[in-house]
C-alpha atoms as a PDB file:
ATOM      1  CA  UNK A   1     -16.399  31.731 -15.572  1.00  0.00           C
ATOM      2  CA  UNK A   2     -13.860  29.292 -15.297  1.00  0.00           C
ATOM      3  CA  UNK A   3     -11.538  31.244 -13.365  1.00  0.00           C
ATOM      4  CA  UNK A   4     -14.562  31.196 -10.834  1.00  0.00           C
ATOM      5  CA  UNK A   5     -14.726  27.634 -10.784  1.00  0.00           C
ATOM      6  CA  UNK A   6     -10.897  26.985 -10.435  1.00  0.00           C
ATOM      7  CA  UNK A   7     -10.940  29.688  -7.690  1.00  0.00           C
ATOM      8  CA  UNK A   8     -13.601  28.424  -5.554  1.00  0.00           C
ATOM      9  CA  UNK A   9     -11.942  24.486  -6.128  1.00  0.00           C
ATOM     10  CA  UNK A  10      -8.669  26.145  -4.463  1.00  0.00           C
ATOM     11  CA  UNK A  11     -10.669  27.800  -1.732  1.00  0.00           C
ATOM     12  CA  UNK A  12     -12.201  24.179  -0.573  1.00  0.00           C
ATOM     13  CA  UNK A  13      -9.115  22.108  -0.824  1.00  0.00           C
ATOM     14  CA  UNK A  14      -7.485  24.709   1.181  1.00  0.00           C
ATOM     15  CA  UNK A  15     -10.087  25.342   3.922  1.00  0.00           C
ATOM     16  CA  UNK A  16     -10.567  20.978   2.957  1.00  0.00           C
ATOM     17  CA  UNK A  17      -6.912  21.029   4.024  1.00  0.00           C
ATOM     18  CA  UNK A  18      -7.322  23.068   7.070  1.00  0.00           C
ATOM     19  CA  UNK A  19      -9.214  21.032   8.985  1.00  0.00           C
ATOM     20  CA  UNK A  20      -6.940  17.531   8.656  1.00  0.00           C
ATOM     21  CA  UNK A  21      -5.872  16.411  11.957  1.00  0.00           C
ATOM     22  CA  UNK A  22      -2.117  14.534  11.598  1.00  0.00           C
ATOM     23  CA  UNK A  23      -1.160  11.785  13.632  1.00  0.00           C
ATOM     24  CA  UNK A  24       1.272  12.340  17.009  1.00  0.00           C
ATOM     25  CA  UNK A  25       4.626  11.115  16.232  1.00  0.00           C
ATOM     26  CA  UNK A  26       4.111   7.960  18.394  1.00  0.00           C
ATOM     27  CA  UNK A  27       1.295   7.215  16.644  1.00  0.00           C
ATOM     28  CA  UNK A  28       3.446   7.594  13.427  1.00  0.00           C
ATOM     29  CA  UNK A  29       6.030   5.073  14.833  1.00  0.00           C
ATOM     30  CA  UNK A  30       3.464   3.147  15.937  1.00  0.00           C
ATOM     31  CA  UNK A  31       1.419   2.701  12.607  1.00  0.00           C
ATOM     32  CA  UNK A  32       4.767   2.628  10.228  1.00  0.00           C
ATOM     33  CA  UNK A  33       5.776  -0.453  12.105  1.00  0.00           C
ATOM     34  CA  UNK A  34       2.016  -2.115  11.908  1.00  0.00           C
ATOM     35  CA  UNK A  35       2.626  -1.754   8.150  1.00  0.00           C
ATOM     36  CA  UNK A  36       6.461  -2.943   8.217  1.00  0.00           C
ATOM     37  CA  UNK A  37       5.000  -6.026   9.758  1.00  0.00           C
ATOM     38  CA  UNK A  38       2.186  -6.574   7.374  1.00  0.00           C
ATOM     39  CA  UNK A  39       4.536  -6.110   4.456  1.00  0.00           C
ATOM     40  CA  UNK A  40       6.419  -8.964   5.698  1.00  0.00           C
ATOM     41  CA  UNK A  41       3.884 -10.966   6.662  1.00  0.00           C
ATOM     42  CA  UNK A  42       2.821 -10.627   3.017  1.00  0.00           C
ATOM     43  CA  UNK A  43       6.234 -10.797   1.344  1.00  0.00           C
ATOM     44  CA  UNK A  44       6.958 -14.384   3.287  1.00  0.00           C
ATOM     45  CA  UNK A  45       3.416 -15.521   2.388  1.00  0.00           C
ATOM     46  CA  UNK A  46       3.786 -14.460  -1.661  1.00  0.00           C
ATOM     47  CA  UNK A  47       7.511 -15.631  -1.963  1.00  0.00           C
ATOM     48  CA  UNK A  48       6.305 -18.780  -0.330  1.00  0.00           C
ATOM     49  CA  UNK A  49       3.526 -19.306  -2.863  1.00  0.00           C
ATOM     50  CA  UNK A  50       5.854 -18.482  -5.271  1.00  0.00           C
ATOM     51  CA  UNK A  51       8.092 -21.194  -4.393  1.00  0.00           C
ATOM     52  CA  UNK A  52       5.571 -23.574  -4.098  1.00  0.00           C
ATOM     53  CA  UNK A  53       4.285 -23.225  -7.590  1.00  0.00           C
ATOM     54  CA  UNK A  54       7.819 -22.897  -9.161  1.00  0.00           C
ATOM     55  CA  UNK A  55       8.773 -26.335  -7.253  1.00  0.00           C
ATOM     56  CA  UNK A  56       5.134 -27.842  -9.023  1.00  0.00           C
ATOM     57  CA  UNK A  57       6.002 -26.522 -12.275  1.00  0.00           C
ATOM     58  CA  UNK A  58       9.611 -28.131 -12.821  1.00  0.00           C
ATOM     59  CA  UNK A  59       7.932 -31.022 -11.129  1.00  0.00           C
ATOM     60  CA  UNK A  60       5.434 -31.591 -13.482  1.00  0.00           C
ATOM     61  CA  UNK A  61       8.081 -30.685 -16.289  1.00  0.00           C
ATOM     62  CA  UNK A  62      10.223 -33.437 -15.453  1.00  0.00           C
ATOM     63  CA  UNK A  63       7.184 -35.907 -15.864  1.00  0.00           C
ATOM     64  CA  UNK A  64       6.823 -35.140 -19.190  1.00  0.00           C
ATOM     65  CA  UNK A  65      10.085 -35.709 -20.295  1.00  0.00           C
END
């Protein structure tokens, strides 16, 4: 029985597979440098943040002292 059930899984991921439609390769490019950008966008914005709460924190440490 389980051979049945792993069988029929196989047969629906493949025919599942079958029927995926893959991007052009311009569309590739095209969507791969959307990301790039994003990724930066977000990696300026974070390290940014960063830096502003590492600059508050010794800040407020040399207060204290």
């Amino acid at each position: 029985m389980k051979d049945n059930i792993i069988k029929r899984y196989v047969k629906s991921s493949l025919e599942e597979f079958s029927k995926i439609t893959w991007p052009t390769k311009n569309q590739a490019v095209r969507l791969t440098i959307i990301v790039l950008i994003f990724v930066l966008i977000a990696s300026f914005t974070l390290g940014a943040v960063d830096y502003g709460f590492n600059e508050l924190f010794h800040y407020l440490l040399k207060i204290t002292r």
